[in-house]
N, C-alpha and C. Protein backbone atom coordinates (compact mmCIF):
# COMPACT_ATOMS: atom_id res chain seq x y z
N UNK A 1 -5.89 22.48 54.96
CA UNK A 1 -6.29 21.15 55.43
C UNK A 1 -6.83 20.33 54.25
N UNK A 2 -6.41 19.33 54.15
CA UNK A 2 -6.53 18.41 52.94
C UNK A 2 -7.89 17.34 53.36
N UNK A 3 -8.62 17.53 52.51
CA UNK A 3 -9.88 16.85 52.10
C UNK A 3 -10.16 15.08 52.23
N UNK A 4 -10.53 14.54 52.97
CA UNK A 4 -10.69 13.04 52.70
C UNK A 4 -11.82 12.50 51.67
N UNK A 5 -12.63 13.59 51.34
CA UNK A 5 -14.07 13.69 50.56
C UNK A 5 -13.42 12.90 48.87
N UNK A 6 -13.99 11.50 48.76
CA UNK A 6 -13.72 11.16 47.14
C UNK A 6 -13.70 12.41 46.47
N UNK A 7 -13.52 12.83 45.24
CA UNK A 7 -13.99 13.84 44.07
C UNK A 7 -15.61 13.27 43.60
N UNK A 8 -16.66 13.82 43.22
CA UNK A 8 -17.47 13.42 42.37
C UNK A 8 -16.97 12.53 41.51
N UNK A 9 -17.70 11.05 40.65
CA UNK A 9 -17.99 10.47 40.01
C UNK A 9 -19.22 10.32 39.40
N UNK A 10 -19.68 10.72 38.08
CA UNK A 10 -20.86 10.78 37.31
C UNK A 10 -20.68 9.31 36.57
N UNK A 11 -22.09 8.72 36.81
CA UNK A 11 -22.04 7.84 36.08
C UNK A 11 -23.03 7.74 34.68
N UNK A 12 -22.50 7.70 33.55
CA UNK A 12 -23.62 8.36 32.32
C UNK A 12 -23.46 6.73 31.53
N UNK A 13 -25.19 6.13 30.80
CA UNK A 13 -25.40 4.70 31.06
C UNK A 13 -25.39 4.71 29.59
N UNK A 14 -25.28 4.31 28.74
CA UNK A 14 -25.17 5.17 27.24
C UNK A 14 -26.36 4.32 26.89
N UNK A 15 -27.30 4.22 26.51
CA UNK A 15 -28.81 3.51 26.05
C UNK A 15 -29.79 3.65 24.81
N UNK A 16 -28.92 4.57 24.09
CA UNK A 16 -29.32 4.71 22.65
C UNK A 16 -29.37 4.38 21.43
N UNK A 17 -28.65 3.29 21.44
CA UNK A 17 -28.17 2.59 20.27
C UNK A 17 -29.87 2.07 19.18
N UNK A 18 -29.30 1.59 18.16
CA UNK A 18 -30.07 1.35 17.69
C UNK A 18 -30.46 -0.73 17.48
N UNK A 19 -29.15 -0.80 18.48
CA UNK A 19 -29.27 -2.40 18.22
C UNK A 19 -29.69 -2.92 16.87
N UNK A 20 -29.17 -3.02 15.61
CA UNK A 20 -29.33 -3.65 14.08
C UNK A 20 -29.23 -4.70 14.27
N UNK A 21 -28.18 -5.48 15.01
CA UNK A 21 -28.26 -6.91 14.85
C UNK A 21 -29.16 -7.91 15.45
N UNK A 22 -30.43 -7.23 16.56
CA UNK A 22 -31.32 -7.69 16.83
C UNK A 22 -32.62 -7.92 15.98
N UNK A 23 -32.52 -6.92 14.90
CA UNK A 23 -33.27 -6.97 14.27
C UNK A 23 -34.18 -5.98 14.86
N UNK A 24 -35.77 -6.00 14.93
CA UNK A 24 -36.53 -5.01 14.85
C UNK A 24 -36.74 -5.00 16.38
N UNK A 25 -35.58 -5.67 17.15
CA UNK A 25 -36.48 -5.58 18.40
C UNK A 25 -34.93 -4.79 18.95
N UNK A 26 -35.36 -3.85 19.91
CA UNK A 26 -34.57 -3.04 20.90
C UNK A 26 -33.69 -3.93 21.85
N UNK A 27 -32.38 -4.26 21.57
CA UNK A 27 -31.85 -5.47 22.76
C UNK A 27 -32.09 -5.31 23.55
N UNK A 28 -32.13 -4.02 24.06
CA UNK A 28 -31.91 -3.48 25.62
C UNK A 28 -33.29 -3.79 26.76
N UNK A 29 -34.06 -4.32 26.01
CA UNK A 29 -35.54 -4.67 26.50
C UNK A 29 -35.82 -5.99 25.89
N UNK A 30 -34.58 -6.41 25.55
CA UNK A 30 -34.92 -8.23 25.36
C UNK A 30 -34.33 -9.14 26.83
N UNK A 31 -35.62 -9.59 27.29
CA UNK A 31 -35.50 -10.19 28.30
C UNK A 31 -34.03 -11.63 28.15
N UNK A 32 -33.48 -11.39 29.93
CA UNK A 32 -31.73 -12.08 29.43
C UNK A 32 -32.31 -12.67 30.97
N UNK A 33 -32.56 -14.00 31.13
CA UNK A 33 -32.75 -14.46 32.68
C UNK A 33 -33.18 -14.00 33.61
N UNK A 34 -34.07 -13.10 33.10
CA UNK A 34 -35.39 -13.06 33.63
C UNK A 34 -35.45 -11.13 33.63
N UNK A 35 -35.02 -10.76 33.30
CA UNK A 35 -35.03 -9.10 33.58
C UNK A 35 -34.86 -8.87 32.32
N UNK A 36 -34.99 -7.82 31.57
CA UNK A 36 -34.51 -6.55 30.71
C UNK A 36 -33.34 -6.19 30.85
N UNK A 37 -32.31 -6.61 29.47
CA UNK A 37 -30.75 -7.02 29.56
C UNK A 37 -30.41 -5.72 30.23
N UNK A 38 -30.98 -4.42 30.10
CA UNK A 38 -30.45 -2.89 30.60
C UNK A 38 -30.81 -3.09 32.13
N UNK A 39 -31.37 -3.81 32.38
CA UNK A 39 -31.87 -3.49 34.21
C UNK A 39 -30.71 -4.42 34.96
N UNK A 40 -29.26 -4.88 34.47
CA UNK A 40 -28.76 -5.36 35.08
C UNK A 40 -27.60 -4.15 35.38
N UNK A 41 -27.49 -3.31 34.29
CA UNK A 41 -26.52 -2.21 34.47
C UNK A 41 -27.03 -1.16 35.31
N UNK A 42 -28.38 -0.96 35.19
CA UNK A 42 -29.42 -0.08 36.10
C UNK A 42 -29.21 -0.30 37.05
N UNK A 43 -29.40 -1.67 37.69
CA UNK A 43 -29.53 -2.11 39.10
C UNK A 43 -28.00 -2.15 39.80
N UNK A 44 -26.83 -2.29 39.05
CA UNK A 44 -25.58 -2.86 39.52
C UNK A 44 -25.21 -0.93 39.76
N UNK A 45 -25.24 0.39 38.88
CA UNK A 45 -24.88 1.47 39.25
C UNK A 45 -25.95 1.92 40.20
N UNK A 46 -27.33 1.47 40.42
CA UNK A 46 -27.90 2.37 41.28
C UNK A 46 -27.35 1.85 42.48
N UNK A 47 -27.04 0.82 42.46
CA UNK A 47 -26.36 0.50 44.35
C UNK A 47 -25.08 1.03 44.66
N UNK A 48 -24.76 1.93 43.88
CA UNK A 48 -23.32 2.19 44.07
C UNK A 48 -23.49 3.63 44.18
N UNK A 49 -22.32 4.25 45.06
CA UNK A 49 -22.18 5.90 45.49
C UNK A 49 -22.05 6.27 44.49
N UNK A 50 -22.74 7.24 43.54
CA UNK A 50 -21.95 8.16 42.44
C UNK A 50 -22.56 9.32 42.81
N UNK A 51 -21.45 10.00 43.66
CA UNK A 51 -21.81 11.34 44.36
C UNK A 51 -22.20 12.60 43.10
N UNK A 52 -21.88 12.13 41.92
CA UNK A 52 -21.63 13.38 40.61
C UNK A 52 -23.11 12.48 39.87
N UNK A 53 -23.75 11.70 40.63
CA UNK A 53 -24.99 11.55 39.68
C UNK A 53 -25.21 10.19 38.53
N UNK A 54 -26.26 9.81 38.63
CA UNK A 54 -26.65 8.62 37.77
C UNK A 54 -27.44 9.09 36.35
N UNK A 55 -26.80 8.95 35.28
CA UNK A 55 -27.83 9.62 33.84
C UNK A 55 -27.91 8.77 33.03
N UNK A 56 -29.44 8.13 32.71
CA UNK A 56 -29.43 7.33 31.77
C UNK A 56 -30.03 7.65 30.42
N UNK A 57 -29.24 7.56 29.30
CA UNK A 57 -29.33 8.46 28.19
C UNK A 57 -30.24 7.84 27.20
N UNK A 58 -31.00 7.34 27.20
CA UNK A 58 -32.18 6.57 26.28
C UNK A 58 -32.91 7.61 25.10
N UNK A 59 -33.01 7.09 23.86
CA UNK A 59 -33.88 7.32 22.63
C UNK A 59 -35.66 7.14 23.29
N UNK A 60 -35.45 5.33 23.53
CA UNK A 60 -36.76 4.85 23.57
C UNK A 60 -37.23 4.95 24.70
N UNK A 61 -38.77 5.30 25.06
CA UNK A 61 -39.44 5.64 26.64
C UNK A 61 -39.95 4.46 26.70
N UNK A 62 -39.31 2.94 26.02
CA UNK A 62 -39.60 1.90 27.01
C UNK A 62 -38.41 1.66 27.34
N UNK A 63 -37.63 1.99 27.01
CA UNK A 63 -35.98 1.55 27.43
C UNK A 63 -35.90 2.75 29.45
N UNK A 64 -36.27 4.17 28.80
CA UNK A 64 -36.13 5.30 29.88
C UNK A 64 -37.17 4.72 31.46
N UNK A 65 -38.10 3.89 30.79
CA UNK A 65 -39.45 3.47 31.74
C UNK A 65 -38.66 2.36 32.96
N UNK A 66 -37.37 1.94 32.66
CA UNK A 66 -36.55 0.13 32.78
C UNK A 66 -36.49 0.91 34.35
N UNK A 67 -35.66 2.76 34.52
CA UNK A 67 -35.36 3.08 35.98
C UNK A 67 -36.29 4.21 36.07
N UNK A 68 -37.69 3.79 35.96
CA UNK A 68 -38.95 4.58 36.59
C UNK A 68 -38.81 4.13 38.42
N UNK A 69 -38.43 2.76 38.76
CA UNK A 69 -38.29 2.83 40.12
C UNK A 69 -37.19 3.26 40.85
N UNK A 70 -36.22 3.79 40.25
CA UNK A 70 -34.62 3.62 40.39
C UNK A 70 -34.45 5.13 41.19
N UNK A 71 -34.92 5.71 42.09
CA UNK A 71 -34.68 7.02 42.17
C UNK A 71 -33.39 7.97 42.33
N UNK A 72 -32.09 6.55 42.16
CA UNK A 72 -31.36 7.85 42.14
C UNK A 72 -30.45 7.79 40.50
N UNK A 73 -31.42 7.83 39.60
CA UNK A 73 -31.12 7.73 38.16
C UNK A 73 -32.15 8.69 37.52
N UNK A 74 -31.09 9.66 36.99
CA UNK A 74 -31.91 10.78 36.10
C UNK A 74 -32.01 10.25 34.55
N UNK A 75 -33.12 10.29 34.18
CA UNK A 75 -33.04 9.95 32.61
C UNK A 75 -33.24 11.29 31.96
N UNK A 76 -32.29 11.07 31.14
CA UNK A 76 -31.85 11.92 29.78
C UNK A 76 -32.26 11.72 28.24
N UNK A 77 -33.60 12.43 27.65
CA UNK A 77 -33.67 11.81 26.59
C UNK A 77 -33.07 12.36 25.28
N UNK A 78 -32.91 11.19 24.70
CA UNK A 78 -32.10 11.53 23.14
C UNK A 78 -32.84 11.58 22.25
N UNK A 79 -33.00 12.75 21.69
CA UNK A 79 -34.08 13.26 20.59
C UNK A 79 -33.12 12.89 19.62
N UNK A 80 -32.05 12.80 19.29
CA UNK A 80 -30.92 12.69 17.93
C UNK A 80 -29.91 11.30 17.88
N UNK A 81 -30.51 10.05 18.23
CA UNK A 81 -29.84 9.09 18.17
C UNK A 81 -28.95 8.73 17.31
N UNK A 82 -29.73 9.20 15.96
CA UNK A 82 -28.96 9.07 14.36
C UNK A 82 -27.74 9.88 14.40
N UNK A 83 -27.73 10.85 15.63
CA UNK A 83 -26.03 11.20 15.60
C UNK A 83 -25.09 10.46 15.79
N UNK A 84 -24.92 9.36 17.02
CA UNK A 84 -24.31 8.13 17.02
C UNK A 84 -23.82 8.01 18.70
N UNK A 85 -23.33 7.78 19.00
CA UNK A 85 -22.80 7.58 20.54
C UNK A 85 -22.35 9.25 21.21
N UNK A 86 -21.92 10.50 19.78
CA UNK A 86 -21.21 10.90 20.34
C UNK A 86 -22.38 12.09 20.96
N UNK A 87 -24.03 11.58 20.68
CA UNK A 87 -25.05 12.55 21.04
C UNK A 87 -25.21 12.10 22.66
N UNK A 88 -25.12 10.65 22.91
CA UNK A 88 -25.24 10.48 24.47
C UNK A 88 -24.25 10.76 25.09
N UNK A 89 -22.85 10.66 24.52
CA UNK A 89 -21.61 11.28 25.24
C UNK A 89 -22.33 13.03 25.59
N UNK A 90 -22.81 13.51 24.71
CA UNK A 90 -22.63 15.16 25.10
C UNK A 90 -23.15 15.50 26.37
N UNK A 91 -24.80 14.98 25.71
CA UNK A 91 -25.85 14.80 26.71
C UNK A 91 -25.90 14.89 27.88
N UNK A 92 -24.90 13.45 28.47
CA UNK A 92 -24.54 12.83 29.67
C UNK A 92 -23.88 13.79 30.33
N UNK A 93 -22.43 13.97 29.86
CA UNK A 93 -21.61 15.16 30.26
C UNK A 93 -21.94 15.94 30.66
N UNK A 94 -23.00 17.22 29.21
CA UNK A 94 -23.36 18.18 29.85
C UNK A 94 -24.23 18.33 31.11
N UNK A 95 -24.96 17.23 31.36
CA UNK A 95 -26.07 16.92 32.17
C UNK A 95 -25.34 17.26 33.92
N UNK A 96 -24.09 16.21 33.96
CA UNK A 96 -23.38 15.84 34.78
C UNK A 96 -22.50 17.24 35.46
N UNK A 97 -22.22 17.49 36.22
CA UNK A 97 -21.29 18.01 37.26
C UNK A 97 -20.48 17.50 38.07
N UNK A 98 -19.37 17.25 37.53
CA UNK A 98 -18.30 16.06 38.21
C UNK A 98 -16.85 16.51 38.06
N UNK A 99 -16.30 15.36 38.77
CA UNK A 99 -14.60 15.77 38.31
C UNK A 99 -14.58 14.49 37.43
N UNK A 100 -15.06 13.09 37.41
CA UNK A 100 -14.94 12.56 36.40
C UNK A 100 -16.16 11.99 36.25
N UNK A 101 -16.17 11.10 34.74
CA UNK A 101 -17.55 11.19 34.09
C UNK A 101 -16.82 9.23 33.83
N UNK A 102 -17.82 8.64 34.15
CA UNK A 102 -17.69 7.15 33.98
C UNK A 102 -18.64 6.01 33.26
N UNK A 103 -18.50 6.09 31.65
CA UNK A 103 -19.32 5.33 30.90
C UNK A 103 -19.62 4.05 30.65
N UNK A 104 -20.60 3.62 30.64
CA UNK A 104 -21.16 2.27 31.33
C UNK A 104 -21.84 2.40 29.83
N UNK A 105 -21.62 1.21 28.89
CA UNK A 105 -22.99 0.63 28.21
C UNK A 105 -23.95 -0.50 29.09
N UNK A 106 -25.10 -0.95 27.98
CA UNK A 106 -25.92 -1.23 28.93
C UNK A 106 -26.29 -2.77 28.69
N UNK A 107 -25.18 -3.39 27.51
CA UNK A 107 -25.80 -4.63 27.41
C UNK A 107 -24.53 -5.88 28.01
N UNK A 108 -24.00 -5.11 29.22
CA UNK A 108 -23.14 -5.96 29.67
C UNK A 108 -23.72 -6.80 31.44
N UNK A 109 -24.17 -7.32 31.00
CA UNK A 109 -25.00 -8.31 31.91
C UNK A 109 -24.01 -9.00 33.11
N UNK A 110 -23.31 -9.30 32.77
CA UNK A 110 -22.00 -9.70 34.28
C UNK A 110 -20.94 -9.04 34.24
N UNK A 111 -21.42 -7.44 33.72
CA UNK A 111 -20.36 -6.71 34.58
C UNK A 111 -20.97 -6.69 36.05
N UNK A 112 -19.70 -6.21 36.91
CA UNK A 112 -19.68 -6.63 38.64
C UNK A 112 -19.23 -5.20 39.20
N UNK A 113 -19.53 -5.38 40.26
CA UNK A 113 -19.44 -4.03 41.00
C UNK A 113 -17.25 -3.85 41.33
N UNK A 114 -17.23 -5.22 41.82
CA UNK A 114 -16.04 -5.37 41.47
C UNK A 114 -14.54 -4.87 40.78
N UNK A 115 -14.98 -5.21 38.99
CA UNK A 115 -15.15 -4.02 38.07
C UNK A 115 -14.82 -2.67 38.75
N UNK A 116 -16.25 -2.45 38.55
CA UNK A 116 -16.47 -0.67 38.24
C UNK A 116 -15.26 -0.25 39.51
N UNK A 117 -15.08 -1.08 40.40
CA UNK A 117 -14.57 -0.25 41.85
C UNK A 117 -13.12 -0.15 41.69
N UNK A 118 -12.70 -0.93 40.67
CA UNK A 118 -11.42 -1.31 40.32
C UNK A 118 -10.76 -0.10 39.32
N UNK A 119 -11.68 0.70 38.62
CA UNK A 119 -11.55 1.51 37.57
C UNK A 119 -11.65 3.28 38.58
N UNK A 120 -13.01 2.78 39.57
CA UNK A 120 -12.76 4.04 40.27
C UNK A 120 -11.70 4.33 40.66
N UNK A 121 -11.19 3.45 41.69
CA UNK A 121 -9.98 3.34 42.48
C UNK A 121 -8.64 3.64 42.00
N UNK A 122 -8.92 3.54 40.94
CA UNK A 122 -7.37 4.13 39.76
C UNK A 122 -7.28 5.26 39.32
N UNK A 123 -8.83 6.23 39.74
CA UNK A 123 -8.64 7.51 38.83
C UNK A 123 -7.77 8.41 39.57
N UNK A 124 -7.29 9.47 38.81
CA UNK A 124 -6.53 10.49 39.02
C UNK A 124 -6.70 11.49 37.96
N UNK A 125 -6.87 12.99 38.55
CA UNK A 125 -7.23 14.01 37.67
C UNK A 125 -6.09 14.16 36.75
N UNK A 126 -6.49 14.17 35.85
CA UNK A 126 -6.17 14.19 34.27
C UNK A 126 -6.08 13.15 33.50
N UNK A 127 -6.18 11.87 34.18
CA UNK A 127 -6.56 10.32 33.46
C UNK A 127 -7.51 9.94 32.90
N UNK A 128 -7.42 9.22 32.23
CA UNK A 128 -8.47 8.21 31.26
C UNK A 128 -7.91 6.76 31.65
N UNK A 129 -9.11 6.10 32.43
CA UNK A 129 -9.05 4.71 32.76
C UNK A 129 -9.69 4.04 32.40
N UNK A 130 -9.05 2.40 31.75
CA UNK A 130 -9.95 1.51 31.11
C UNK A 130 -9.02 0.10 31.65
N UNK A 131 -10.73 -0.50 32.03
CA UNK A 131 -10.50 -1.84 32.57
C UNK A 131 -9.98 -2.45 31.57
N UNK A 132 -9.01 -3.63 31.98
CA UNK A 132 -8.33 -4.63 30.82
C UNK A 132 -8.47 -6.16 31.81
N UNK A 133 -8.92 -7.10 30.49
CA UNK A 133 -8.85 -8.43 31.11
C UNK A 133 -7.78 -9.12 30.05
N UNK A 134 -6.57 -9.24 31.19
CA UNK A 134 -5.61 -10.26 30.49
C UNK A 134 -5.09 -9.48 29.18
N UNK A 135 -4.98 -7.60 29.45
CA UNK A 135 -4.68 -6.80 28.22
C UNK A 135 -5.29 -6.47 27.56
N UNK A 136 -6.56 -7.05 26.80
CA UNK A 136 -7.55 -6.46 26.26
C UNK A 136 -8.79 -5.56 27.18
N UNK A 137 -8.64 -4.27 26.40
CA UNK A 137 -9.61 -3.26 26.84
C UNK A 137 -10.92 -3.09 26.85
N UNK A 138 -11.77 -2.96 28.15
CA UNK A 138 -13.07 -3.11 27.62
C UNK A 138 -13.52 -1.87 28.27
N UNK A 139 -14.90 -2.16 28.72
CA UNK A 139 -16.08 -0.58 29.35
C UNK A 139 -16.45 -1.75 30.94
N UNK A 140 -16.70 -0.34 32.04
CA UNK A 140 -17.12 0.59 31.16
C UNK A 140 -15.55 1.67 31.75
N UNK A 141 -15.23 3.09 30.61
CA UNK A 141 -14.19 3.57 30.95
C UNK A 141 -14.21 4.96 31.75
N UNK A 142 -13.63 5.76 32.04
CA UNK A 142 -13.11 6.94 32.84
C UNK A 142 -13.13 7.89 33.16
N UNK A 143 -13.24 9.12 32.30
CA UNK A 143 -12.46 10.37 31.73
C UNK A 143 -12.56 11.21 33.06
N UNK A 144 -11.42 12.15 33.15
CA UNK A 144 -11.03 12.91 34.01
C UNK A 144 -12.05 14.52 33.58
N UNK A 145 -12.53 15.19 34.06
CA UNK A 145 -13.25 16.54 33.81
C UNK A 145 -12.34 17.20 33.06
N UNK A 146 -11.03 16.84 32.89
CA UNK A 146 -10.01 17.70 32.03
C UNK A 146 -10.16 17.71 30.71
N UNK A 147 -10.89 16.59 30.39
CA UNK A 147 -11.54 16.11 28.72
C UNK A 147 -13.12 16.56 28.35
N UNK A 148 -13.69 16.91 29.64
CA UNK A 148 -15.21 17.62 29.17
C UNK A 148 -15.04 18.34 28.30
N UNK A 149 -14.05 19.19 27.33
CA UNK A 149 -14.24 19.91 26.60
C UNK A 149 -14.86 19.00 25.03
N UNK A 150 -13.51 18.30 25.19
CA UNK A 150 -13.26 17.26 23.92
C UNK A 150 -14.69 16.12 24.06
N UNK A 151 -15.27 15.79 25.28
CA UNK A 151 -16.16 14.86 25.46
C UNK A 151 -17.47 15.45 24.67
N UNK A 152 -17.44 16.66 24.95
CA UNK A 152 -18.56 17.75 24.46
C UNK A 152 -18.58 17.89 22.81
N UNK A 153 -17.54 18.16 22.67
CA UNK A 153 -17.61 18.04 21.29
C UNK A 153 -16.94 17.68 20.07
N UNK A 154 -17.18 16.25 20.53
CA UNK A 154 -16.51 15.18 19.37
C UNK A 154 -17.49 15.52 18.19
N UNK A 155 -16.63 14.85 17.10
CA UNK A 155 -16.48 15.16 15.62
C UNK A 155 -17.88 14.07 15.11
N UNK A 156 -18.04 14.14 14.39
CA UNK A 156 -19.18 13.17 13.49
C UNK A 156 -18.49 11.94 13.43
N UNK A 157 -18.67 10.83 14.00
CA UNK A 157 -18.48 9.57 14.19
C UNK A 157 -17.18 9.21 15.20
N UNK A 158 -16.91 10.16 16.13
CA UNK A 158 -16.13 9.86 16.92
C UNK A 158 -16.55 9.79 18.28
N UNK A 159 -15.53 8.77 19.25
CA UNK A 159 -16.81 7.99 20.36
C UNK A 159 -15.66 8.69 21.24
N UNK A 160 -16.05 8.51 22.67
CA UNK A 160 -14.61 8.91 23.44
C UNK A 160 -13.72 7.88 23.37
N UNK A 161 -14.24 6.77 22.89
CA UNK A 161 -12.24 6.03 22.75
C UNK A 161 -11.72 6.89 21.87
N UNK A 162 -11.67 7.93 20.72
CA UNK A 162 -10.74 8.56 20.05
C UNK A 162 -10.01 9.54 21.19
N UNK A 163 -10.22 9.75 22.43
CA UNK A 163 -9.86 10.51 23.04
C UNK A 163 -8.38 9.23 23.96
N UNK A 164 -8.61 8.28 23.43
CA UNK A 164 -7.67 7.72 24.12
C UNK A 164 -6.44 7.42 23.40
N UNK A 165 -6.60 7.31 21.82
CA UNK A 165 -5.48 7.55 20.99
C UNK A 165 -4.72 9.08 20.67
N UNK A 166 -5.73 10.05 21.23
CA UNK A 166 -5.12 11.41 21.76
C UNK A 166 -4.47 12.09 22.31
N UNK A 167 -4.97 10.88 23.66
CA UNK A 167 -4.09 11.39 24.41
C UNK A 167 -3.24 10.07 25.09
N UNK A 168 -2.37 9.63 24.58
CA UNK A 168 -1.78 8.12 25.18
C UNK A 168 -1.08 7.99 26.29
N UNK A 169 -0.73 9.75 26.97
CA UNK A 169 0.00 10.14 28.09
C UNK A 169 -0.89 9.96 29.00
N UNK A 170 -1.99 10.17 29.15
CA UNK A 170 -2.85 10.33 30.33
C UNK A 170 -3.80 8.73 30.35
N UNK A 171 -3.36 7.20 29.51
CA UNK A 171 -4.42 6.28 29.68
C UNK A 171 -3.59 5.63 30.46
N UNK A 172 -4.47 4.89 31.82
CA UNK A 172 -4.57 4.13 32.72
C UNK A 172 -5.35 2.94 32.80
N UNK A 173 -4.69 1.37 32.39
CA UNK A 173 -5.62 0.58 32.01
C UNK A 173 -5.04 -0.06 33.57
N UNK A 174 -6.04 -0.76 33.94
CA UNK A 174 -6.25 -1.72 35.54
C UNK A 174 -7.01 -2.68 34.90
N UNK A 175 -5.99 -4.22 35.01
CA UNK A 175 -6.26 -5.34 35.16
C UNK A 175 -7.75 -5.54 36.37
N UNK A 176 -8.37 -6.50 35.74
CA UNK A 176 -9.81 -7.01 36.39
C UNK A 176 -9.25 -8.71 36.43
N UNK A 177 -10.17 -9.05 37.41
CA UNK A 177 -10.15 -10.66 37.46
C UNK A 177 -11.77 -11.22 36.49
N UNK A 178 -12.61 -10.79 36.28
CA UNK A 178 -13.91 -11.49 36.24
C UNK A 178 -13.79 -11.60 34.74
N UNK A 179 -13.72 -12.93 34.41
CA UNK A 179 -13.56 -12.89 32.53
C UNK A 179 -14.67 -12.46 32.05
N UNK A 180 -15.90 -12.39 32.23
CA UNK A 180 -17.05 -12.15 31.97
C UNK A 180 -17.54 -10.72 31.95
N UNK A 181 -16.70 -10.34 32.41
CA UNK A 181 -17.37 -8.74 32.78
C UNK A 181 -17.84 -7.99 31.44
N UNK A 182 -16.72 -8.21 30.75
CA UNK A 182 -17.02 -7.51 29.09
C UNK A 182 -18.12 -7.70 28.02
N UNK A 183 -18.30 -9.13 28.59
CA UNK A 183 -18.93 -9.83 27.69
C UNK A 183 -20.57 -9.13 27.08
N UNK A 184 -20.51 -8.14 25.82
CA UNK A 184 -21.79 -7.92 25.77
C UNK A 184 -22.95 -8.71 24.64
N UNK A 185 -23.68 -8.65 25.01
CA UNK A 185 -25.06 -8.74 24.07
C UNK A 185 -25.32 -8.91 23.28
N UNK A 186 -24.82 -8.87 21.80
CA UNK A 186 -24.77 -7.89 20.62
C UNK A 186 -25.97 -8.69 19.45
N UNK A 187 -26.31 -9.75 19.57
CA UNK A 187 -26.86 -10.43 19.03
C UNK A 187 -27.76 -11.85 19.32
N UNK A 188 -28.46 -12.48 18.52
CA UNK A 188 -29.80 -13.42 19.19
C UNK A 188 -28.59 -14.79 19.49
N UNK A 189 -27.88 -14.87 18.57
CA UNK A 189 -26.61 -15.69 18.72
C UNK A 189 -26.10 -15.66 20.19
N UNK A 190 -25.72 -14.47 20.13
CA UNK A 190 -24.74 -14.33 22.08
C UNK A 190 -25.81 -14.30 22.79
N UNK A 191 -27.05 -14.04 22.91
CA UNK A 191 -27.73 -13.80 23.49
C UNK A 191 -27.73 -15.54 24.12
N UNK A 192 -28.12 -16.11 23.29
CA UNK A 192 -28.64 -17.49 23.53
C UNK A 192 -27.64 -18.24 24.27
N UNK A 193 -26.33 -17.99 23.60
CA UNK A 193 -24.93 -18.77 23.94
C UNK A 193 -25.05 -18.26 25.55
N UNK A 194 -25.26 -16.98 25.97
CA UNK A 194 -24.59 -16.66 27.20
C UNK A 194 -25.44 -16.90 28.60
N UNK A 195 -26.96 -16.61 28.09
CA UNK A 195 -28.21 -17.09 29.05
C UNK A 195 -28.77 -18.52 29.19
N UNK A 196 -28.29 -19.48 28.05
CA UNK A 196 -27.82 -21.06 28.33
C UNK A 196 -26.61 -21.31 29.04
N UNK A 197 -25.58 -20.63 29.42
CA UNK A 197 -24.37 -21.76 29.67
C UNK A 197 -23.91 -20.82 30.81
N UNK A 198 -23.91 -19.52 31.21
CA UNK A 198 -23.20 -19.24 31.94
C UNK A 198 -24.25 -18.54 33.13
N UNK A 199 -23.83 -18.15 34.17
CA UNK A 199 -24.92 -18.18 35.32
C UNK A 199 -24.22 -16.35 36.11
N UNK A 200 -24.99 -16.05 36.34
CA UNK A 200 -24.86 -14.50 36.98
C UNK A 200 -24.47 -14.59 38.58
C-alpha cells in the first residue's frame, strides 16, 4: 500500500557568514523595516511544515537569540565559521534526518512562501532543485538525501552549488514568478536601495 505521507523536508538556515561588506556590523542583525534582516527568513520557514526539522546554523548568540521565540527552530552553533559555508552545510545535514535537506540563506528579505513551495513541489529523490527567475538561479536550493554523503564532506572552499556542476543529470530548476525573491542584502548600498523603494 502506497504512502500519501510527503517524505521529510529539513530546512537548514545558513547564518554564519561573516558579512565583510557591512563592515563591523553583523548584517543579519541590521535592522531592514523594522525587524532583524534574519527574522524575515526565521519567521517565513517557521510557518511552514518541515516535517525533517528547522536548523538554524549561527556563529553569533545574537544572531542564534533572533529564534529564542521560534519553537519549532533548533539552533546549531558554529564554533568554525572561518571554515566557510561548507561548516554550516555539514552541521545542518548532520543535525537533520530527512530525505531532503533545503537551504535557505538568511539575508533574503522578500523571499515568499510561494517560492519555497514551488521548489518543494518539484522534488524527487535523487534531485537537486533550484528556483530560477526568468533563468537565472537563485536560493534557497534542494538536495535529495542521495547527496548527504557529498553534502557532508565538501572540500575546502566548496559550497553545495559544486554539487550541481557534478552532477548536471539530477538538476531541476522551477521557474518562480516573484522578481524579488532573490534579492539579497549584501551591503549598506542594497540595504538602503531596497528598504526605500520597495515594500514587503
Amino acid at each position: 500500500m502506497q504512502s500519501n505521507v510527503a517524505p521529510p523536508v529539513a530546512a537548514i538556515l545558513m547564518a554564519s557568514g561573516f558579512s565583510e561588506r557591512f563592515g563591523p556590523r553583523n548584517k543579519l542583525l541590521v535592522p531592514f523595516r523594522g525587524k532583524p534582516l534574519a527574522r524575515y527568513t526565521l519567521e517565513l520557514v517557521a510557518e511552514m511544515n518541515f516535517f525533517g526539522g528547522i536548523y538554524l546554523v549561527a556563529a553569533s548568540c545574537d544572531v542564534a537569540a533572533l529564534a529564542a521565540d521560534l519553537n519549532a527552530v533548533t539552533v546549531l552553533k558554529n564554533t568554525a565559521p572561518e571554515k566557510g559555508l561548507r561548516e554550516s552545510v555539514r552541521l545542518g545535514v548532520e543535525a537533520a534526518r530527512a530525505e531532503f535537506y533545503l537551504f535557505f540563506p538568511c539575508d533574503q528579505p522578500f523571499l515568499d512562501a510561494g517560492t519555497v513551495k514551488s521548489v518543494l513541489n518539484a522534488r524527487q529523490h535523487g534531485c537537486i532543485v533550484e528556483p530560477r527567475y526568468n533563468g537565472k538561479p537563485g536560493n534557497p536550493c534542494l538536495f535529495s538525501a542521495m547527496f548527504r554523503k557529498e553534502l557532508l564532506s565538501l572540500a575546502e572552499g566548496e559550497t553545495p552549488k559544486h554539487l550541481k556542476t557534478r552532477h548536471p543529470e539530477a538538476l531541476r530548476g522551477v521557474e518562480i514568478s516573484n522578481p524579488l525573491a532573490f534579492k539579497d542584502i549584501d551591503d549598506e548600498k542594497t540595504h538602503s536601495h531596497f528598504s526605500q523603494r520597495y515594500s514587503l
